[in-house]
PDB file of N, CA and C in Angstrom:
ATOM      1  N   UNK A   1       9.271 -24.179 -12.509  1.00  0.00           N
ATOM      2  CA  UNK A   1      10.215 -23.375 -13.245  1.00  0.00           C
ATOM      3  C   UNK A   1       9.525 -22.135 -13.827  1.00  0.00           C
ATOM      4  N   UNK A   2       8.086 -22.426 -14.380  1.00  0.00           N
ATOM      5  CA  UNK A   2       7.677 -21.248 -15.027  1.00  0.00           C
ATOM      6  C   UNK A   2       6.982 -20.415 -13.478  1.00  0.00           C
ATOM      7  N   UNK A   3       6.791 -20.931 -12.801  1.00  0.00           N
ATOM      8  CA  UNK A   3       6.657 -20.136 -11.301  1.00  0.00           C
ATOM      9  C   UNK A   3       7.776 -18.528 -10.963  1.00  0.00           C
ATOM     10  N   UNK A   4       9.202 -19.142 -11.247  1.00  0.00           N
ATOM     11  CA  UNK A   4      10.574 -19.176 -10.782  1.00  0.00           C
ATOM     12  C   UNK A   4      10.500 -17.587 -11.777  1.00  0.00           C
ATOM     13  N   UNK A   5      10.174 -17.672 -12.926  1.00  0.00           N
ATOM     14  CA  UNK A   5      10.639 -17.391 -14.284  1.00  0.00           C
ATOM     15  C   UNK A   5       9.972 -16.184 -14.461  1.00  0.00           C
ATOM     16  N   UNK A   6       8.057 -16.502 -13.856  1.00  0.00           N
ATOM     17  CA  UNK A   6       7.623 -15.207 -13.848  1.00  0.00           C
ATOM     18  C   UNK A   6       7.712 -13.986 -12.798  1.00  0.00           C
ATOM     19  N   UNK A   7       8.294 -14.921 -11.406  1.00  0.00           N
ATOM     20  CA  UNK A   7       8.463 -14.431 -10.322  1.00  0.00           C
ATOM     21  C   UNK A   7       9.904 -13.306 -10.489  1.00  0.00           C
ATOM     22  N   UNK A   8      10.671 -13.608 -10.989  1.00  0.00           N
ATOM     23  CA  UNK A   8      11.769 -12.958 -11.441  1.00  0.00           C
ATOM     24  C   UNK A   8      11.709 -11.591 -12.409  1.00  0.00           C
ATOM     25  N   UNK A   9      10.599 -12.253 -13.341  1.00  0.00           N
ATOM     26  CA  UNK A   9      10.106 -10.764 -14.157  1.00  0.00           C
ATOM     27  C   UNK A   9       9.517  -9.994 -13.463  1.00  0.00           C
ATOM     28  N   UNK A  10       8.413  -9.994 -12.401  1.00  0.00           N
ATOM     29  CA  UNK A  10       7.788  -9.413 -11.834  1.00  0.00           C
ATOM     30  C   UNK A  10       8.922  -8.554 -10.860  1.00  0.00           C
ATOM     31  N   UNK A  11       9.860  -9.286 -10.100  1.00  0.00           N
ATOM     32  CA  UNK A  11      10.807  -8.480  -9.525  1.00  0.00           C
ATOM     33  C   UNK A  11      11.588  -7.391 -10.339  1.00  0.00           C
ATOM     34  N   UNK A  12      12.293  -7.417 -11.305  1.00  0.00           N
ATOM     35  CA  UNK A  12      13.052  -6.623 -12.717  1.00  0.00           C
ATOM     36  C   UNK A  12      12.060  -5.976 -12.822  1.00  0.00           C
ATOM     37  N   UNK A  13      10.713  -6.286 -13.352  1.00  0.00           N
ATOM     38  CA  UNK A  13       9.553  -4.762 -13.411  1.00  0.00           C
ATOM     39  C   UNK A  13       9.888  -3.870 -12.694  1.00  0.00           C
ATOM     40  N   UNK A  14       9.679  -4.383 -11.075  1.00  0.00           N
ATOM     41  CA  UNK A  14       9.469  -3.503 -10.276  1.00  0.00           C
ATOM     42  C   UNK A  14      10.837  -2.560  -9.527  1.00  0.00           C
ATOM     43  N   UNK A  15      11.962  -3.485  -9.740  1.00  0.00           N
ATOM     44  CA  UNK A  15      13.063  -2.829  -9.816  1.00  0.00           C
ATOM     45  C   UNK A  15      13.318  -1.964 -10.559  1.00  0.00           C
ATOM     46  N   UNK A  16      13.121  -1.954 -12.011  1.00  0.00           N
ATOM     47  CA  UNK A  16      12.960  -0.930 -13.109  1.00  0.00           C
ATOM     48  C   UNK A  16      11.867   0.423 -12.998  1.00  0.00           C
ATOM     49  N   UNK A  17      11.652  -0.085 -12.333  1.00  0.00           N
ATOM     50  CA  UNK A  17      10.129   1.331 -12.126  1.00  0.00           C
ATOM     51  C   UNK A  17      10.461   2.585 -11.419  1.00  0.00           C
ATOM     52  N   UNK A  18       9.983   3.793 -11.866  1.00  0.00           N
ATOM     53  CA  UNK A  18      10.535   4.634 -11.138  1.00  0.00           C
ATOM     54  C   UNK A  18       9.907   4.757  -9.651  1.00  0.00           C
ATOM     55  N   UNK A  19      10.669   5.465  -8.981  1.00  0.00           N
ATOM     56  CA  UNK A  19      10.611   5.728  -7.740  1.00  0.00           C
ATOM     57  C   UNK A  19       9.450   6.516  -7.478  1.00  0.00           C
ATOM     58  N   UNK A  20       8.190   6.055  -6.967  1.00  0.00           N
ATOM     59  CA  UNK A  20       7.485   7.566  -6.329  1.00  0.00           C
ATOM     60  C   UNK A  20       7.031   7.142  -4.755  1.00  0.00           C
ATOM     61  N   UNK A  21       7.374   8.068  -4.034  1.00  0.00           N
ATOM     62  CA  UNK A  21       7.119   7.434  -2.682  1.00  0.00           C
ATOM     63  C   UNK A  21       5.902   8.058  -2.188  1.00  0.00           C
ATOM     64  N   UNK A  22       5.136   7.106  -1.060  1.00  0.00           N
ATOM     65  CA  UNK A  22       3.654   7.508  -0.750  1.00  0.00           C
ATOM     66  C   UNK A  22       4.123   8.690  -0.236  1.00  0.00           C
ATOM     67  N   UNK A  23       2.801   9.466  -0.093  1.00  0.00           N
ATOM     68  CA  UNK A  23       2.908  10.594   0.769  1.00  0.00           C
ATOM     69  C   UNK A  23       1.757  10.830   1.963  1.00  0.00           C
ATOM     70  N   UNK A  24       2.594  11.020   2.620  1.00  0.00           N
ATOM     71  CA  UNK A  24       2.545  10.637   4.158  1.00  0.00           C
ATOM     72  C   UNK A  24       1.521  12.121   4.286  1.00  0.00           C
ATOM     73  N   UNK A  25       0.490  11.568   5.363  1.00  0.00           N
ATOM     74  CA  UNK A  25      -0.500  12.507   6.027  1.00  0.00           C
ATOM     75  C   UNK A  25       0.367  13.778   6.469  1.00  0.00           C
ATOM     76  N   UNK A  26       1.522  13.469   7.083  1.00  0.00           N
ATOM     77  CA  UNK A  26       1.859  14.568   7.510  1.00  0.00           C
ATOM     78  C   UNK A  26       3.004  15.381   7.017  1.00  0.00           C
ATOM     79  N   UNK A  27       3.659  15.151   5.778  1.00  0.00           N
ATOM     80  CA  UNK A  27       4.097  15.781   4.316  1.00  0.00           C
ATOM     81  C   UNK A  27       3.969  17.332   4.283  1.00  0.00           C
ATOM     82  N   UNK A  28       4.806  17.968   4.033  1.00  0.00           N
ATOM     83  CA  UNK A  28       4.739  19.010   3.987  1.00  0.00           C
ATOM     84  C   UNK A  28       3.803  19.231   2.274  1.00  0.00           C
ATOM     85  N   UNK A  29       3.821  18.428   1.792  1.00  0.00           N
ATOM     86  CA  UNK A  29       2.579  18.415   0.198  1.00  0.00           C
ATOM     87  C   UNK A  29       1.148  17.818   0.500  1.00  0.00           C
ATOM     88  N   UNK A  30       1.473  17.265   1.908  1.00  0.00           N
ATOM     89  CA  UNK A  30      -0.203  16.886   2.312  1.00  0.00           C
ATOM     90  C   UNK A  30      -0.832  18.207   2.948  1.00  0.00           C
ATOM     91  N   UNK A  31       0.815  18.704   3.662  1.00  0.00           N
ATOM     92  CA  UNK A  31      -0.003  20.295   4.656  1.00  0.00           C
ATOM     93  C   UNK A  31      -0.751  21.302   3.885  1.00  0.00           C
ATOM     94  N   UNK A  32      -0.281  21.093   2.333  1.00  0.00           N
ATOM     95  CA  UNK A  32      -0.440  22.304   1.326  1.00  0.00           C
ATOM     96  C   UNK A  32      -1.943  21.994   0.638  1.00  0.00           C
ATOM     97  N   UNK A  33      -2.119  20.742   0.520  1.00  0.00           N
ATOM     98  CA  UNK A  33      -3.344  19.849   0.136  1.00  0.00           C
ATOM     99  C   UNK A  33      -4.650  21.010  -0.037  1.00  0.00           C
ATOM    100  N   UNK A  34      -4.674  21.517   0.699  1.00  0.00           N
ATOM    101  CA  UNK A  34      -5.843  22.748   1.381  1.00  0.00           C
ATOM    102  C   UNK A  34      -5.844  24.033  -0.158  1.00  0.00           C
ATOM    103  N   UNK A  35      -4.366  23.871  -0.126  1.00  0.00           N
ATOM    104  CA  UNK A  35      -3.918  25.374  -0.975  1.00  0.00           C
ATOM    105  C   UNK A  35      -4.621  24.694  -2.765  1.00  0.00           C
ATOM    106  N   UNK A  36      -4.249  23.455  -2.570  1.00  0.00           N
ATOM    107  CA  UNK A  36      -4.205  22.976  -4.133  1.00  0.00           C
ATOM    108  C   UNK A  36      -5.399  22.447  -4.100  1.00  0.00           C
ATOM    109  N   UNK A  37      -6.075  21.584  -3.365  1.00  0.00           N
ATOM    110  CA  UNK A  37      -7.613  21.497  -3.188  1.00  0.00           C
ATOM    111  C   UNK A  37      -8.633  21.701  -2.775  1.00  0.00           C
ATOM    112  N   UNK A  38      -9.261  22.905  -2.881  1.00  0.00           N
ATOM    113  CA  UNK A  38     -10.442  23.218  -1.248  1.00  0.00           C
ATOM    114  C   UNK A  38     -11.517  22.452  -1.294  1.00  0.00           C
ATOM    115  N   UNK A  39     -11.700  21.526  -2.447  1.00  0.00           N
ATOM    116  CA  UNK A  39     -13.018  20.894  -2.029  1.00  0.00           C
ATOM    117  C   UNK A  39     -12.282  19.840  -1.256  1.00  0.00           C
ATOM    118  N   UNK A  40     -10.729  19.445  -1.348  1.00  0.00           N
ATOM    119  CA  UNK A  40     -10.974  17.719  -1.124  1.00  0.00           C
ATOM    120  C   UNK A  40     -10.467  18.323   0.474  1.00  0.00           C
ATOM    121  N   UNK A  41      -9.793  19.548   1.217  1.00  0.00           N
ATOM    122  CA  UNK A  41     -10.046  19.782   2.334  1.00  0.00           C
ATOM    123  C   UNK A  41     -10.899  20.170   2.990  1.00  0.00           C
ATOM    124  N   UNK A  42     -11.760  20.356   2.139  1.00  0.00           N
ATOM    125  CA  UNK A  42     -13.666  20.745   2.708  1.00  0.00           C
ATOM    126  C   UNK A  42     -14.264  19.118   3.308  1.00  0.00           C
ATOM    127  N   UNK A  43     -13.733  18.268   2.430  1.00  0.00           N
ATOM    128  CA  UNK A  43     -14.255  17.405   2.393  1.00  0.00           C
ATOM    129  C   UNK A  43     -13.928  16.408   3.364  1.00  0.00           C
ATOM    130  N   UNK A  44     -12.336  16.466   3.995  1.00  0.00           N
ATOM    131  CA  UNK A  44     -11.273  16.240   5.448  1.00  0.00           C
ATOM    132  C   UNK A  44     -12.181  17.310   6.193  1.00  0.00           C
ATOM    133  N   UNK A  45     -12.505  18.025   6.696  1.00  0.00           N
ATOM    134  CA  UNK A  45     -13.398  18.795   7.650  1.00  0.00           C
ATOM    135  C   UNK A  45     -14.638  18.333   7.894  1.00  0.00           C
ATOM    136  N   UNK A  46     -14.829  17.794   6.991  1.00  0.00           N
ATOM    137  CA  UNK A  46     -16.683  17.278   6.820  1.00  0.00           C
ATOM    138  C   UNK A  46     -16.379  15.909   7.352  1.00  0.00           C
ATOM    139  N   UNK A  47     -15.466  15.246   6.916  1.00  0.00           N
ATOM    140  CA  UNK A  47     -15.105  13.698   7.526  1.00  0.00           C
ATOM    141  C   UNK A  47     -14.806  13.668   8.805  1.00  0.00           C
ATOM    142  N   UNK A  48     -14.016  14.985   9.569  1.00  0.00           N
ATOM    143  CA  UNK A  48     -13.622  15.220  10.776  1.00  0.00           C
ATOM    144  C   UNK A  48     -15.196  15.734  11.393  1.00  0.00           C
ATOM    145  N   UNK A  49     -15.870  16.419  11.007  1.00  0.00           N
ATOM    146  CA  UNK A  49     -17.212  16.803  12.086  1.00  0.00           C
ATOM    147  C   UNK A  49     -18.083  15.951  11.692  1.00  0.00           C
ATOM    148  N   UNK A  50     -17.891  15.076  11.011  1.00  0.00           N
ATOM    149  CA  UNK A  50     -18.916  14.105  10.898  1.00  0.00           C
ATOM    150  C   UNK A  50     -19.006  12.300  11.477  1.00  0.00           C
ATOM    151  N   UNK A  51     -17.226  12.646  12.325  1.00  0.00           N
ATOM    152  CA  UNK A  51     -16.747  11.551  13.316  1.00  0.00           C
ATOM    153  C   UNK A  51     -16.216  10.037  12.317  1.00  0.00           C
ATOM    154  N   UNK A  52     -16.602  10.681  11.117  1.00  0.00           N
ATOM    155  CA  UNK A  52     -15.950   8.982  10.390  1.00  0.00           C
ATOM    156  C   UNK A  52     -14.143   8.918  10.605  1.00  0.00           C
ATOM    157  N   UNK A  53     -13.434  10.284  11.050  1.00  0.00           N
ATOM    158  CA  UNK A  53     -11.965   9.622  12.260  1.00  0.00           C
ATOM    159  C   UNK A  53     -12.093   8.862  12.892  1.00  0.00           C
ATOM    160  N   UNK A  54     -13.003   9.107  13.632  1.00  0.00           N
ATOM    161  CA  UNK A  54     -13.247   8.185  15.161  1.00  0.00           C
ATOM    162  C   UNK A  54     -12.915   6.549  14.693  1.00  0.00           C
ATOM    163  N   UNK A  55     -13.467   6.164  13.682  1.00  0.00           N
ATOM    164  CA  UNK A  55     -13.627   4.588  13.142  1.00  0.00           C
ATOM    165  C   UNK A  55     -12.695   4.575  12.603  1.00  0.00           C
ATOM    166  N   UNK A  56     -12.511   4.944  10.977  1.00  0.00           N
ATOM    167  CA  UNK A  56     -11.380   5.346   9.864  1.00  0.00           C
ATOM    168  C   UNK A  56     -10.521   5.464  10.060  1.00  0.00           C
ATOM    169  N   UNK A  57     -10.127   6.471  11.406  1.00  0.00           N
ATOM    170  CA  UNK A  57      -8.717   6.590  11.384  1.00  0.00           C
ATOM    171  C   UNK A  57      -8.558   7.968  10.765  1.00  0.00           C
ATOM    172  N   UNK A  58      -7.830   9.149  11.752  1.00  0.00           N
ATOM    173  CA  UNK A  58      -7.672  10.687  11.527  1.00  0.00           C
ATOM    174  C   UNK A  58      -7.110  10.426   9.931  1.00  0.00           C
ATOM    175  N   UNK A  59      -6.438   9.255   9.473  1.00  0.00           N
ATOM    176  CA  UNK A  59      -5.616   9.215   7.863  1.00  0.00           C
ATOM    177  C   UNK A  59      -6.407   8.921   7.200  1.00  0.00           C
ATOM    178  N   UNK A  60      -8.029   8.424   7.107  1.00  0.00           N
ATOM    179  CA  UNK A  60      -8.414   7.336   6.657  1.00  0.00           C
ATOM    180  C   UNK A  60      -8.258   6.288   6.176  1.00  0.00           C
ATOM    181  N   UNK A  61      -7.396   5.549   7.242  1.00  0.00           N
ATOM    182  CA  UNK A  61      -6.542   4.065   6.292  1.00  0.00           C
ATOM    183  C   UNK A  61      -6.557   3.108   7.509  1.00  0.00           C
ATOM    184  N   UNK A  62      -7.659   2.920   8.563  1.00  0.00           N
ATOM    185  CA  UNK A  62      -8.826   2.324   8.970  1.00  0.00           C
ATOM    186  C   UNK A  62      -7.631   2.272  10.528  1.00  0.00           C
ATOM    187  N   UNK A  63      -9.102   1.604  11.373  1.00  0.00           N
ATOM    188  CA  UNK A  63      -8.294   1.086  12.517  1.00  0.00           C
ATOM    189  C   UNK A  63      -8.994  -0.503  12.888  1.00  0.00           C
ATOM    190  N   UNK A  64      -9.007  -0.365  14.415  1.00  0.00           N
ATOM    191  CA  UNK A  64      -9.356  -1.695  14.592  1.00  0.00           C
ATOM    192  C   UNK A  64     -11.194  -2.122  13.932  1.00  0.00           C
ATOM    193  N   UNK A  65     -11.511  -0.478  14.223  1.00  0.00           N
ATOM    194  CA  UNK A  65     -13.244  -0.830  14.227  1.00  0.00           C
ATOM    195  C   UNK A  65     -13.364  -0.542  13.048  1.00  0.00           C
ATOM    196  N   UNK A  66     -13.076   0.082  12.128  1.00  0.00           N
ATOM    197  CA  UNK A  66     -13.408   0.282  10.972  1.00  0.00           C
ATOM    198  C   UNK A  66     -12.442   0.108   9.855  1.00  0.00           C
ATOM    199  N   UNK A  67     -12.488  -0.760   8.135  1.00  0.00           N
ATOM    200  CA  UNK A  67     -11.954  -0.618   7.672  1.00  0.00           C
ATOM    201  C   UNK A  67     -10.928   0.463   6.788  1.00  0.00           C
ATOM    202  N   UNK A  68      -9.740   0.814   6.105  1.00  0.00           N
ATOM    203  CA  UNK A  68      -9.143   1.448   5.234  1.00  0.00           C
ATOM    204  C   UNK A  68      -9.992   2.139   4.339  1.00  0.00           C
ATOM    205  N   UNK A  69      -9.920   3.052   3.588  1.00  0.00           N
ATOM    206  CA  UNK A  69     -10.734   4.141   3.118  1.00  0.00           C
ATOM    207  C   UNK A  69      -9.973   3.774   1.582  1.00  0.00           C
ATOM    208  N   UNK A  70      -9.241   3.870   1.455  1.00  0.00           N
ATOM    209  CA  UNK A  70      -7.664   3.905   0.336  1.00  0.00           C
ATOM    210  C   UNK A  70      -8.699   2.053  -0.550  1.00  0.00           C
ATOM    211  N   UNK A  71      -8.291   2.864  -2.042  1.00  0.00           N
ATOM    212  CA  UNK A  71      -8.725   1.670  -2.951  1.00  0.00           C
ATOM    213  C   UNK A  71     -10.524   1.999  -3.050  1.00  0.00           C
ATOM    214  N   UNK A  72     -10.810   3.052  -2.267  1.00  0.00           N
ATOM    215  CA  UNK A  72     -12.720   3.378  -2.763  1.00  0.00           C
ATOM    216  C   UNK A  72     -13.264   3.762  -4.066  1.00  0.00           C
ATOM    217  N   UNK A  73     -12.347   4.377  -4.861  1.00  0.00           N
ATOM    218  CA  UNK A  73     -13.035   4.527  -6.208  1.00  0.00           C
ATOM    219  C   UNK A  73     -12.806   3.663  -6.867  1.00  0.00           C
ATOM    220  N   UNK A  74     -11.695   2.295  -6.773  1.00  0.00           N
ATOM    221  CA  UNK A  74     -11.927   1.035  -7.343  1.00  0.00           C
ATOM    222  C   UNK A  74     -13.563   0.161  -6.801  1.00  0.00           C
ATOM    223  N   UNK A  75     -13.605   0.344  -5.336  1.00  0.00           N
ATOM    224  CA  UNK A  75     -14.994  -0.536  -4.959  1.00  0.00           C
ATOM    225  C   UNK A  75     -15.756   0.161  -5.444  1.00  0.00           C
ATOM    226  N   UNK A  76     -16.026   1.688  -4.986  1.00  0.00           N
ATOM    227  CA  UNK A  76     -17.262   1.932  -5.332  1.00  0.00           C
ATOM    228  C   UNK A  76     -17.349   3.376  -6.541  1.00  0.00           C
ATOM    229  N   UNK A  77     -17.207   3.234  -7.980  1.00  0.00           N
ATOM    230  CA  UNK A  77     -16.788   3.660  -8.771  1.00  0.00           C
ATOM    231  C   UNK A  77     -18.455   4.789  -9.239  1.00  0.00           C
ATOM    232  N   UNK A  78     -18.581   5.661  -9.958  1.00  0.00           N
ATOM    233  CA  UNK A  78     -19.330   6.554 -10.075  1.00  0.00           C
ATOM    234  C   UNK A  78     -20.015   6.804  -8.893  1.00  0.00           C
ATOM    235  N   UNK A  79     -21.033   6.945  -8.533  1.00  0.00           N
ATOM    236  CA  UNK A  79     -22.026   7.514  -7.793  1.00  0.00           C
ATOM    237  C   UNK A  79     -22.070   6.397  -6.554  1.00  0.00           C
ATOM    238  N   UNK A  80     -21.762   5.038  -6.745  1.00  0.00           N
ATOM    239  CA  UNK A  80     -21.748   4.412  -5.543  1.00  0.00           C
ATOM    240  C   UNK A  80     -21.140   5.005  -4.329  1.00  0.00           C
ATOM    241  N   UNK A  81     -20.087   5.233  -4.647  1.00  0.00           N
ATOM    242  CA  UNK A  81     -19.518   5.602  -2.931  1.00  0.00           C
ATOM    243  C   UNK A  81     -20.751   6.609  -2.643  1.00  0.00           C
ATOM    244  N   UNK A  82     -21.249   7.807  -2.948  1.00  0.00           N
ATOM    245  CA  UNK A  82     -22.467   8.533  -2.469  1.00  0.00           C
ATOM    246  C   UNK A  82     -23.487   7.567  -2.130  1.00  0.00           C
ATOM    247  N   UNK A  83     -24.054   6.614  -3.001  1.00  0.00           N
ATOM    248  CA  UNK A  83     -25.205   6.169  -2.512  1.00  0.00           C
ATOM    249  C   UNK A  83     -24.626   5.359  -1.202  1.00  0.00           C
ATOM    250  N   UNK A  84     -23.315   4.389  -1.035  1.00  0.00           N
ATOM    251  CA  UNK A  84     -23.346   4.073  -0.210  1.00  0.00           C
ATOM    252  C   UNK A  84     -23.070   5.062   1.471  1.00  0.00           C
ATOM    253  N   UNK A  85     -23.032   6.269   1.271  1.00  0.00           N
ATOM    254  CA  UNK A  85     -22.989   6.870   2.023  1.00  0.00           C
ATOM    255  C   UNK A  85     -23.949   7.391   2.763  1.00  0.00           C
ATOM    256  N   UNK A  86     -24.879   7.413   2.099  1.00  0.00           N
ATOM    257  CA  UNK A  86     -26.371   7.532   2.288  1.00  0.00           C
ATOM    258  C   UNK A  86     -26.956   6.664   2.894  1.00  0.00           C
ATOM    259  N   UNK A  87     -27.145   5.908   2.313  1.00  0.00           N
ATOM    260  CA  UNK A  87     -27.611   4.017   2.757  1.00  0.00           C
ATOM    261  C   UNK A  87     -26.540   2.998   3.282  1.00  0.00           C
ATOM    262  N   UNK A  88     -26.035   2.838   4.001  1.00  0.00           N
ATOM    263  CA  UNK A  88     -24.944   1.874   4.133  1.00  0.00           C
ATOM    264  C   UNK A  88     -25.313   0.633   4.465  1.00  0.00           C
ATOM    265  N   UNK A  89     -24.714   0.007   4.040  1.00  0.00           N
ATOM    266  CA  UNK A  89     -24.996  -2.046   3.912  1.00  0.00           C
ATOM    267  C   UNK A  89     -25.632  -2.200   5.755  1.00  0.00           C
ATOM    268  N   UNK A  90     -25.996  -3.201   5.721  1.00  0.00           N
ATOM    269  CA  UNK A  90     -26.354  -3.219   6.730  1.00  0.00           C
ATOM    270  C   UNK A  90     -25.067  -3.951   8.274  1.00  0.00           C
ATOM    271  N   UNK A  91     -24.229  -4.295   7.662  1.00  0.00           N
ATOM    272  CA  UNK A  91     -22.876  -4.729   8.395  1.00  0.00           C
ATOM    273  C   UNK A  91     -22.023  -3.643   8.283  1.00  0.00           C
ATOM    274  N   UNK A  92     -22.241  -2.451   8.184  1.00  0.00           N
ATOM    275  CA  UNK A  92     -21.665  -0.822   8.223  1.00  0.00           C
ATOM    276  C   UNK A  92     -22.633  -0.748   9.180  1.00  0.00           C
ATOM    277  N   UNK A  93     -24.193  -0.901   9.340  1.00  0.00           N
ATOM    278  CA  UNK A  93     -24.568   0.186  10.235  1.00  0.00           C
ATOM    279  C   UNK A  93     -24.477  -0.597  11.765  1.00  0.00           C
ATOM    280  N   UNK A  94     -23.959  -1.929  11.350  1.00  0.00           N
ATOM    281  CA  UNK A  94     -23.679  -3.015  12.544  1.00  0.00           C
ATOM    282  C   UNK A  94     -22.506  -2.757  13.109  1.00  0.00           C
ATOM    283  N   UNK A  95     -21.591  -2.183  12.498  1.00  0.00           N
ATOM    284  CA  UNK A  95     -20.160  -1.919  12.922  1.00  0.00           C
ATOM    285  C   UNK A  95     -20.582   0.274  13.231  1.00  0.00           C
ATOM    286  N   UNK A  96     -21.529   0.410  13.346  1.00  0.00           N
ATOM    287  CA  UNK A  96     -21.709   1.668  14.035  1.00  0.00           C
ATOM    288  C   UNK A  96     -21.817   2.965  13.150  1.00  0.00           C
ATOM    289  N   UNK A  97     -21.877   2.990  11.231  1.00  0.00           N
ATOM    290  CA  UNK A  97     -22.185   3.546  10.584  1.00  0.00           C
ATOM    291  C   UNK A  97     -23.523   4.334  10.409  1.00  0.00           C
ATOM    292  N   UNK A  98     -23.846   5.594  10.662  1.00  0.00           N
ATOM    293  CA  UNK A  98     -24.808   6.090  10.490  1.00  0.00           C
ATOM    294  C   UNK A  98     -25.476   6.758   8.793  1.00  0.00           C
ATOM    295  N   UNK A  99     -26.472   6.353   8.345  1.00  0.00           N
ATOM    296  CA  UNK A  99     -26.740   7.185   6.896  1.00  0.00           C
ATOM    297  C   UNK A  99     -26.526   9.036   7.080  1.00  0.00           C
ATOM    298  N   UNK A 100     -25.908   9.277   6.071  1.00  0.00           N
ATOM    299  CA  UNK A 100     -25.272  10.562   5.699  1.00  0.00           C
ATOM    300  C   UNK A 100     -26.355  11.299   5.438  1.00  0.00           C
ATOM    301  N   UNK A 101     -26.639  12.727   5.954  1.00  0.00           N
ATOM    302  CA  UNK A 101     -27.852  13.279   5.105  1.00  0.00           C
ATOM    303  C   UNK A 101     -27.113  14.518   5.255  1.00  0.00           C
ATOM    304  N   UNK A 102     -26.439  15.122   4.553  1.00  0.00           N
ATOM    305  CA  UNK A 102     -25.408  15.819   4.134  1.00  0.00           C
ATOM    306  C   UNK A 102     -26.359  16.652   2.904  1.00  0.00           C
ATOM    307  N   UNK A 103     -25.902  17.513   2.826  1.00  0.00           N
ATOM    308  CA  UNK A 103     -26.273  18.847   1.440  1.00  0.00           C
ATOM    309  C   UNK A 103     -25.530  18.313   0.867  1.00  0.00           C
ATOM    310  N   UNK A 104     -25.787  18.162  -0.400  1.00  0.00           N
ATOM    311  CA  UNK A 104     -25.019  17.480  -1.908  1.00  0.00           C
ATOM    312  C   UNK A 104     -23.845  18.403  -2.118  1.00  0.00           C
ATOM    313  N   UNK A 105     -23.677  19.526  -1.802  1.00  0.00           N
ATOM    314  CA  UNK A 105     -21.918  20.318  -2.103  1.00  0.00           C
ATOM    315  C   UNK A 105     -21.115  19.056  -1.164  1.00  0.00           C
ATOM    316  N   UNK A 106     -21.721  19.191   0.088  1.00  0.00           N
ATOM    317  CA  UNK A 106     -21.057  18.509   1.417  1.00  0.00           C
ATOM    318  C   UNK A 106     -20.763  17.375   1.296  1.00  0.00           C
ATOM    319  N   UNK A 107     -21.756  16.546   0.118  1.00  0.00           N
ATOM    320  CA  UNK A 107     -21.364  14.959   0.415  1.00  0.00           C
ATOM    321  C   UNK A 107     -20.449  14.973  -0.681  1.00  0.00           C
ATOM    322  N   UNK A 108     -20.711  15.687  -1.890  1.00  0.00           N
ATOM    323  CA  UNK A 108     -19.667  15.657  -2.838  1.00  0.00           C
ATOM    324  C   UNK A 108     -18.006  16.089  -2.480  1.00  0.00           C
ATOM    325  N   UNK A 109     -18.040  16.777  -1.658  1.00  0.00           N
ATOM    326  CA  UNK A 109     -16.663  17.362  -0.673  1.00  0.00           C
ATOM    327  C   UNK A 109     -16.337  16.227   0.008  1.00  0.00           C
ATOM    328  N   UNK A 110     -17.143  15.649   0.686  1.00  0.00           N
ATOM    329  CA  UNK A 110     -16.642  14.502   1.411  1.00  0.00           C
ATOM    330  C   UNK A 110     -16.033  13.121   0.581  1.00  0.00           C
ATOM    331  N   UNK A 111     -16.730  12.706  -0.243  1.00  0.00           N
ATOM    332  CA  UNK A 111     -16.046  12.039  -1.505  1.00  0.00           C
ATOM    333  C   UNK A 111     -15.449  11.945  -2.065  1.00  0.00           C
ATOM    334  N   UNK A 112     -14.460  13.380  -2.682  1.00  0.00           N
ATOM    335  CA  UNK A 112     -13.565  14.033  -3.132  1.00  0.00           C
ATOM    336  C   UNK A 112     -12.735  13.565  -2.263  1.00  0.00           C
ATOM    337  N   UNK A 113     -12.591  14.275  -0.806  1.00  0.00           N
ATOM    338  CA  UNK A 113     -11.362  13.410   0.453  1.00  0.00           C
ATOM    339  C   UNK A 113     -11.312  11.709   0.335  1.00  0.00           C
ATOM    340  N   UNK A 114     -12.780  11.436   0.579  1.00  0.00           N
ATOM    341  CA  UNK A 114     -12.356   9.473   0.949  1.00  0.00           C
ATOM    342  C   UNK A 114     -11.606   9.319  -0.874  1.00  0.00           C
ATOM    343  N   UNK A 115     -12.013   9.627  -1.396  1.00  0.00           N
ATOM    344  CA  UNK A 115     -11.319   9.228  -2.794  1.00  0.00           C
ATOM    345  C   UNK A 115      -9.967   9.522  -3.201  1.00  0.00           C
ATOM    346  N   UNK A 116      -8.963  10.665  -2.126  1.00  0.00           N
ATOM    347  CA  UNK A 116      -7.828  10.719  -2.388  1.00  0.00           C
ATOM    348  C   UNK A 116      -7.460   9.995  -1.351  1.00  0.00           C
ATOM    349  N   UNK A 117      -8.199   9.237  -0.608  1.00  0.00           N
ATOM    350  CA  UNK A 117      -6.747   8.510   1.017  1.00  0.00           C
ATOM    351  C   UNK A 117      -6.291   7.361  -0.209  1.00  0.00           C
ATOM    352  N   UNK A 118      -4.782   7.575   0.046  1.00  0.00           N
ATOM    353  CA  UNK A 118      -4.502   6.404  -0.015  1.00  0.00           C
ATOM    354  C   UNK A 118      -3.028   5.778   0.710  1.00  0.00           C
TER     355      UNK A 118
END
């Protein structure tokens, strides 16, 4: 019953909540993305010549070979996502991850992007 009870509140929350809908890669507010952010589209350019599409996924929200990008500044919160970009676990460089040796504007640009996919 108390299963039943909280399951019901949780629905009414979320019924009550306002509306915001994802926004889609290809959004006419994702096309503009560039206008309102140049580092975090510096940083989509740097992800694109640096082949992490190829794995990731052109959205970064993963494919078969590589996981989703979306939820990274929850895993890897201050400076981690950089260091792990640098150094990657060793079941990243098993699944075909190479260490980043990027100019620090560049990796910080690139971070900026993986940190808005979602």
């Amino acid at each position: 019953m108390e299963q039943l009870s909280a399951q019901r509140d949780a629905v009414r929350a979320y019924m009550e909540a306002p509306f915001e809908p994802d926004e889609s890669p290809a959004s006419l507010s994702a096309a503009n993305a560039a206008l309102a952010d140049p580092v975090r589209a510096r940083g989509k350019t740097i992800y694109e010549e640096q082949s992490c599409d190829a794995c990731h996924g052109s959205d970064g929200l993963g494919t078969q070979g590589a996981p989703t990008l979306a939820g990274m500044p929850a895993k890897y919160p201050g400076g981690a996502l950089t260091a792990i970009l640098k150094n990657p676990t060793s079941k990243m460089t098993e699944g075909g991850m190479t260490p980043l040796d990027l100019p620090d504007a560049d990796l910080a640009a690139l971070v900026t992007y993986v940190n808005s996919v979602r």
